[in-house]
N, C-alpha and C. Protein backbone atom coordinates (compact mmCIF):
# COMPACT_ATOMS: atom_id res chain seq x y z
N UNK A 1 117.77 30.72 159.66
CA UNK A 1 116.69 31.45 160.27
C UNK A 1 117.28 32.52 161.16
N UNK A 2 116.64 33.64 160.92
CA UNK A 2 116.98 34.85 161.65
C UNK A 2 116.09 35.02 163.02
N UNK A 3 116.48 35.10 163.99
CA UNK A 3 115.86 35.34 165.20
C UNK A 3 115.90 37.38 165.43
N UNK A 4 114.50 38.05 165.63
CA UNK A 4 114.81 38.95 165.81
C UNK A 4 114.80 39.58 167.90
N UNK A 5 115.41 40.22 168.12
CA UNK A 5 115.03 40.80 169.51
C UNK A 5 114.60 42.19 169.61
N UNK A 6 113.67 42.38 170.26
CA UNK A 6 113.65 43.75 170.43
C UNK A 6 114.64 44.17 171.32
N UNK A 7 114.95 45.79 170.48
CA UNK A 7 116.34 45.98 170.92
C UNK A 7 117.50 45.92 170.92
N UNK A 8 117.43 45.13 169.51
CA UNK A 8 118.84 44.76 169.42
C UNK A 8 119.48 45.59 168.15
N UNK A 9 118.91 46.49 168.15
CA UNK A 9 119.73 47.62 167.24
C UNK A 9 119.81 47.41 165.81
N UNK A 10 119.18 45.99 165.27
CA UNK A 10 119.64 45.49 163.74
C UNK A 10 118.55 46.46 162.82
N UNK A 11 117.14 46.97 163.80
CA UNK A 11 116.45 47.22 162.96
C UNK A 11 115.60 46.63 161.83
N UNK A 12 115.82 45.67 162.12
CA UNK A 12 114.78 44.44 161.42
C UNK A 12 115.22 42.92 161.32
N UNK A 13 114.55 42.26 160.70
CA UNK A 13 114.83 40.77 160.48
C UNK A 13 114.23 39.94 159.39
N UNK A 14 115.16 39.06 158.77
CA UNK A 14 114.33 38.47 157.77
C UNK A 14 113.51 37.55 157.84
N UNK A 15 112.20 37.67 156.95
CA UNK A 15 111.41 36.20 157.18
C UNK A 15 111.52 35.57 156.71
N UNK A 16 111.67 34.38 157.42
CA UNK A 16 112.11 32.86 156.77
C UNK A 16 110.35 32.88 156.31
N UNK A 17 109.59 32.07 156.62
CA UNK A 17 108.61 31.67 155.75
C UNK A 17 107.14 32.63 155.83
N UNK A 18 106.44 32.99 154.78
CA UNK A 18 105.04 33.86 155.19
C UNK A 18 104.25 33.01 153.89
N UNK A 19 103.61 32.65 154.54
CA UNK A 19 102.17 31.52 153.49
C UNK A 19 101.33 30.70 154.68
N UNK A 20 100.55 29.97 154.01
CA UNK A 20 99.47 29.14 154.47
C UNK A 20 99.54 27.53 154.65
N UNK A 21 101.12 27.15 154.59
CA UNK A 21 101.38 25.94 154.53
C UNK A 21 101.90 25.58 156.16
N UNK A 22 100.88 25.46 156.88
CA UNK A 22 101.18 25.32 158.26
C UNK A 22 101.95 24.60 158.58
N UNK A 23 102.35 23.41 157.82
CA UNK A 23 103.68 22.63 158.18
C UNK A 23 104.83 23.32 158.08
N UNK A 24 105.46 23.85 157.25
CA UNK A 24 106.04 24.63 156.66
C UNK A 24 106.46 25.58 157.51
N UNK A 25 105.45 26.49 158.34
CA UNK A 25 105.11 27.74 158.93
C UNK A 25 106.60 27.09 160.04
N UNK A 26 105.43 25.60 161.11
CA UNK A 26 105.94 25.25 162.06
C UNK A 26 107.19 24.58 162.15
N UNK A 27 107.56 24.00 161.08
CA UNK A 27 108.79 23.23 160.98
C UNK A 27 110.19 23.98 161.42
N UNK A 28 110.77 23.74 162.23
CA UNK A 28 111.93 24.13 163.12
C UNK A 28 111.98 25.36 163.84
N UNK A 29 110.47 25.59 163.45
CA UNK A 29 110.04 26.76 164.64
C UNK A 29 110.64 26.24 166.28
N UNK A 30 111.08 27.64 166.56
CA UNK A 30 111.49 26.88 168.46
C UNK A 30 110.38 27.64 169.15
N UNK A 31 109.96 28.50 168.64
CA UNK A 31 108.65 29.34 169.24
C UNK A 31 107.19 29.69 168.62
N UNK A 32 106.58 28.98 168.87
CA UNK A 32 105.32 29.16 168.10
C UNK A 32 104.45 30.78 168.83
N UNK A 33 104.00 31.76 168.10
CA UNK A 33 103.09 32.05 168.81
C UNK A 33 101.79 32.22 167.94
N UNK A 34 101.03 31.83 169.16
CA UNK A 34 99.54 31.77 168.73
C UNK A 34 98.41 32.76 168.72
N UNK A 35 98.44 33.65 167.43
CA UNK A 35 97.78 35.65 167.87
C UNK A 35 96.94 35.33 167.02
N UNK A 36 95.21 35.38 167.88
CA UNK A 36 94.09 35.81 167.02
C UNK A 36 93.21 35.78 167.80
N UNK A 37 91.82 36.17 167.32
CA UNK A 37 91.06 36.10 168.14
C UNK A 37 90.56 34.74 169.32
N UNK A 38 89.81 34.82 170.35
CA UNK A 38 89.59 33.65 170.93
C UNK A 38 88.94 32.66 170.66
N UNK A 39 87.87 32.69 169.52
CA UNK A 39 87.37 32.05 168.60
C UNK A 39 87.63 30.99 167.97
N UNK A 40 89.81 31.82 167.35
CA UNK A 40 90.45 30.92 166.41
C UNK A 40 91.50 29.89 167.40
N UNK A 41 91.49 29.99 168.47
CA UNK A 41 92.64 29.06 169.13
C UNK A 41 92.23 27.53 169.18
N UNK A 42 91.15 27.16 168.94
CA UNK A 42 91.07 25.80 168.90
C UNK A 42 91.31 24.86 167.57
N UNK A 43 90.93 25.70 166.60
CA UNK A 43 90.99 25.43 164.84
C UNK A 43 92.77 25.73 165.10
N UNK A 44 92.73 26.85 165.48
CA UNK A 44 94.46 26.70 165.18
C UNK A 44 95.05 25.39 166.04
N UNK A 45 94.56 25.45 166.78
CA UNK A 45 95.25 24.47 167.90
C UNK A 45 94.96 23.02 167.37
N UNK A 46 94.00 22.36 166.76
CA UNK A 46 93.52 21.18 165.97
C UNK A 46 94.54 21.15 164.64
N UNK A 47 94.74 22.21 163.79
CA UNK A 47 95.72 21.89 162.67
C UNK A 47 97.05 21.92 163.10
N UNK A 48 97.42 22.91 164.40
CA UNK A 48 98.95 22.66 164.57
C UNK A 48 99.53 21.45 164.81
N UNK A 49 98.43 20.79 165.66
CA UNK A 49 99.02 19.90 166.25
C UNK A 49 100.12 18.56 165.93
N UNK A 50 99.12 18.06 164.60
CA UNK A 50 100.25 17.20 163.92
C UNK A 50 101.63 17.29 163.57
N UNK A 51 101.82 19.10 163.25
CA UNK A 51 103.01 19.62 163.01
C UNK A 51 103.88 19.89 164.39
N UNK A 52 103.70 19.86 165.33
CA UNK A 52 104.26 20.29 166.48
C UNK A 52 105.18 19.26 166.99
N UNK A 53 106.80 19.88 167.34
CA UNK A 53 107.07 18.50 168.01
C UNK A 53 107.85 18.95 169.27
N UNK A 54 108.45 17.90 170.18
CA UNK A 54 109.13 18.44 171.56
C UNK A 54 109.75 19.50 171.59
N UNK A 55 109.83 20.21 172.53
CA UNK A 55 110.61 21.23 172.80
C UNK A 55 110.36 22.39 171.98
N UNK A 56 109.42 22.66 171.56
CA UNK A 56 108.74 23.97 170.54
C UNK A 56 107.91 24.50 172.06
N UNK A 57 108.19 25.67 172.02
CA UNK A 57 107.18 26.95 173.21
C UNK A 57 105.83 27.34 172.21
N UNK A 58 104.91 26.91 172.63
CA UNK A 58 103.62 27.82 171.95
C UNK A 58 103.62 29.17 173.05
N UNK A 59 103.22 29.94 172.36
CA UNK A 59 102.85 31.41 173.26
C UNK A 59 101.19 31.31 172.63
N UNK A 60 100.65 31.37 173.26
CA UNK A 60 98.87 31.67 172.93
C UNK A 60 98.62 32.63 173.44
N UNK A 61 98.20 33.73 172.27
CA UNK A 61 97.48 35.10 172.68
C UNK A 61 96.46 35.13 171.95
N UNK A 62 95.23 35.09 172.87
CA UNK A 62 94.55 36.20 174.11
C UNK A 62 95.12 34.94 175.22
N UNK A 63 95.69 34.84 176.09
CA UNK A 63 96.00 34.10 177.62
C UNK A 63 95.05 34.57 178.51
N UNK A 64 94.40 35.26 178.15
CA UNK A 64 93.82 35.96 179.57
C UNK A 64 92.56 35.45 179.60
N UNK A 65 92.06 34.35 178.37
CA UNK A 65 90.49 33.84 178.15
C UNK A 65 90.64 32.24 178.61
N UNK A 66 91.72 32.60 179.01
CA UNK A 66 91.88 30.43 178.95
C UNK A 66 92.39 30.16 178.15
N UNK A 67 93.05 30.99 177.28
CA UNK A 67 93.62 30.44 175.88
C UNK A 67 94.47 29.51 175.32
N UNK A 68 95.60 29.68 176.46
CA UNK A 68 96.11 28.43 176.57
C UNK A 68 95.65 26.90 177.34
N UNK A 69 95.13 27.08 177.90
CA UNK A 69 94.49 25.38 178.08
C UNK A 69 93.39 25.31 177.28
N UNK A 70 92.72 25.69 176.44
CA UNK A 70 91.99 25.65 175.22
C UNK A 70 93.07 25.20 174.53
N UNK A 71 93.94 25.64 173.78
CA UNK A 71 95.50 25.37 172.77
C UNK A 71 95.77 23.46 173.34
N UNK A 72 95.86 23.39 174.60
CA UNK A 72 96.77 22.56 175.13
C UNK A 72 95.42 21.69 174.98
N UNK A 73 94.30 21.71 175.27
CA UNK A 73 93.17 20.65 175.56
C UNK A 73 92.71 20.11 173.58
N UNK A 74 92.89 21.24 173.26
CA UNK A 74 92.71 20.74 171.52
C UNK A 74 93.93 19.98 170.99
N UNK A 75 95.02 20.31 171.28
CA UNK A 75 96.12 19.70 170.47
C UNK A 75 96.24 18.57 171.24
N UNK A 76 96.26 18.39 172.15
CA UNK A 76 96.29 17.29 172.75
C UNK A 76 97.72 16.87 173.02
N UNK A 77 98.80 18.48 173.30
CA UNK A 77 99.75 18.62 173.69
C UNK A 77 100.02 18.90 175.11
N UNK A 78 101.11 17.97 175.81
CA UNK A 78 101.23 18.00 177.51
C UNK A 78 102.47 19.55 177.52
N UNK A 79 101.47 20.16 178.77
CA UNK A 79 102.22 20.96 179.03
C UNK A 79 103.14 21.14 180.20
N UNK A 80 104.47 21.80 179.99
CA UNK A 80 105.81 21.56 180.91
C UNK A 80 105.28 22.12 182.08
């Protein structure tokens, strides 16, 4: 797995996985992030959850709606 940074001059990065197999998606993910409307963070947050395990960072965007303790109250994941 390729990690990209902004900034780091490579000019791009490869994707390891793009589909609909959410296990798949999350599996040895170290950073989840969570981008859609505020609508979708709880459905997302209900299917991730089984897939999720220690030490994975969710980022939830929109943050600014509650988004993350919506994420954290559906998955029924404790946050650090």
């Amino acid at each position: 797995m390729k990690i990209c940074v902004l900034g780091s001059g490579n000019g791009g990065c490869a994707v390891a996985y793009a589909g609909h197999d959410i296990e798949t998606a999350l599996s040895g993910a170290k950073i989840v992030y969570a981008v859609g409307p505020a609508y979708s963070t709880r459905p997302f947050a209900e299917h991730s959850a089984p897939h999720l395990t220690d030490g994975q960072i969710v980022i939830v965007c929109p943050g600014s709606t509650g988004g993350a303790l919506e994420f954290q109250k559906a998955s029924g994941i404790r946050a650090c």
